[in-house]
Protein backbone atom coordinates (compact mmCIF):
# COMPACT_ATOMS: atom_id res chain seq x y z
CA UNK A 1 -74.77 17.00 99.74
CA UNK A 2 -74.29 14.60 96.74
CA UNK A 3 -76.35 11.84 95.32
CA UNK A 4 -74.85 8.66 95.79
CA UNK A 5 -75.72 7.57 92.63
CA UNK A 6 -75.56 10.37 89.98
CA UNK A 7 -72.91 12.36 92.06
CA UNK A 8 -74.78 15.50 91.48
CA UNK A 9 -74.92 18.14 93.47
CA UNK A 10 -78.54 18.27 95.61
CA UNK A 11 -80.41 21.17 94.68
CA UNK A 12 -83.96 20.70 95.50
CA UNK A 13 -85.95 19.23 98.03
CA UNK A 14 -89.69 18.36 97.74
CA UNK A 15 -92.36 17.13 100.02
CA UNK A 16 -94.62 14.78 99.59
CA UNK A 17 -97.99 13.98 101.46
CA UNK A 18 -98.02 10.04 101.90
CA UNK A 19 -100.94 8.11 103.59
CA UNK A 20 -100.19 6.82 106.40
CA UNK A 21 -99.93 3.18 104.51
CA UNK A 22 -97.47 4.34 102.23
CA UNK A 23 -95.42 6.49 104.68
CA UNK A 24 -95.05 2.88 106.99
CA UNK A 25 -94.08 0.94 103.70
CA UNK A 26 -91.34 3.40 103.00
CA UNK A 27 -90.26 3.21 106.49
CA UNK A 28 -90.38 -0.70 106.23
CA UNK A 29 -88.42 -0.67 102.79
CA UNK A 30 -85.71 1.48 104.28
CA UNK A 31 -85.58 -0.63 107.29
CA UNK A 32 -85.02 -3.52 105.06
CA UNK A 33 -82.94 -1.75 102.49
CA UNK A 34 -80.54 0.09 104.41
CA UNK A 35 -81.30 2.91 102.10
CA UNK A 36 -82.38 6.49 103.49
CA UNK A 37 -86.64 7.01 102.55
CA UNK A 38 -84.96 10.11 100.11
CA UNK A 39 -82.75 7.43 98.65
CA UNK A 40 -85.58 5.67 97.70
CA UNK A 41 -88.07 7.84 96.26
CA UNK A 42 -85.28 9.42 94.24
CA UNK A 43 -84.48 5.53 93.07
CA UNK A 44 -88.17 5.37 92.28
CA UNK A 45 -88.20 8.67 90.01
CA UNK A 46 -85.10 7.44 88.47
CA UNK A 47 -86.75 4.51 87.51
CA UNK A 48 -90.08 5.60 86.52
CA UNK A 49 -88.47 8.29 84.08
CA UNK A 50 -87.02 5.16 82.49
CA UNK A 51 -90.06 3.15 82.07
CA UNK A 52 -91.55 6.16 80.71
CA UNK A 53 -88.48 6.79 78.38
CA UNK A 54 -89.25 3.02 77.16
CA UNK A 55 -92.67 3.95 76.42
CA UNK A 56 -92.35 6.15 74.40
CA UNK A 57 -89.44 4.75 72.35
CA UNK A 58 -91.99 1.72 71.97
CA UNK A 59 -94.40 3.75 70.84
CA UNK A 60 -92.23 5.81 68.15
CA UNK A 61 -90.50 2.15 66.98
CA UNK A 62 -93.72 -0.36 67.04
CA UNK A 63 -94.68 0.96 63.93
CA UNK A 64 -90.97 0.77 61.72
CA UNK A 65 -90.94 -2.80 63.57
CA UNK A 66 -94.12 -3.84 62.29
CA UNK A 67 -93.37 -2.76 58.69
CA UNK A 68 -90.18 -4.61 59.04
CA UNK A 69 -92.44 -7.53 59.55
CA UNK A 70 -90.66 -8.19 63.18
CA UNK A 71 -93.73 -8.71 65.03
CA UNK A 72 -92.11 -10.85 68.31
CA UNK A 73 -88.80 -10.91 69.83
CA UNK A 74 -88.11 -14.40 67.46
CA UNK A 75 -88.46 -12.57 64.13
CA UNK A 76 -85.92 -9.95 65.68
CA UNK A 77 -83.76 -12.59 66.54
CA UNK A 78 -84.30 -14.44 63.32
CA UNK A 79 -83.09 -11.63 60.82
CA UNK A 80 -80.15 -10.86 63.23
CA UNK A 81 -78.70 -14.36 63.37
């Protein structure tokens, strides 16, 4: 079995207690979807290791932005025009 999106090779399966809420909202959001309920967690992994990723780049660049004296997105802008 593949992923659909990485094309990787599946290699390990995990289970997951989900109230009863959350197991009907992933059945609702695959409904909807199309997707398969794996499809979707593994979507939701994928995009929670990004937002973490983005954290922490934040966090090791808000300081070398602030010295730079960029302190919003129009000071960024600003210097690269």
């Amino acid at each position: 079995m593949h992923d659909s999106i990485e094309g990787a090779p599946m290699e390990t399966t995990l289970t997951v207690r989900l109230s009863e809420r959350e197991s009907a909202a992933l059945k609702k959001l695959s409904k909807a979807t199309g997707k398969s309920r794996s499809e979707i967690v593994r979507e939701a992994i994928r995009n929670e290791t990004f937002r973490a990723r983005l954290t922490s780049l934040r966090a090791k660049l808000l300081p070398r932005a602030r010295a730079a004296g960029w302190l919003t997105e129009d000071d960024i802008f600003r210097e690269m025009s």
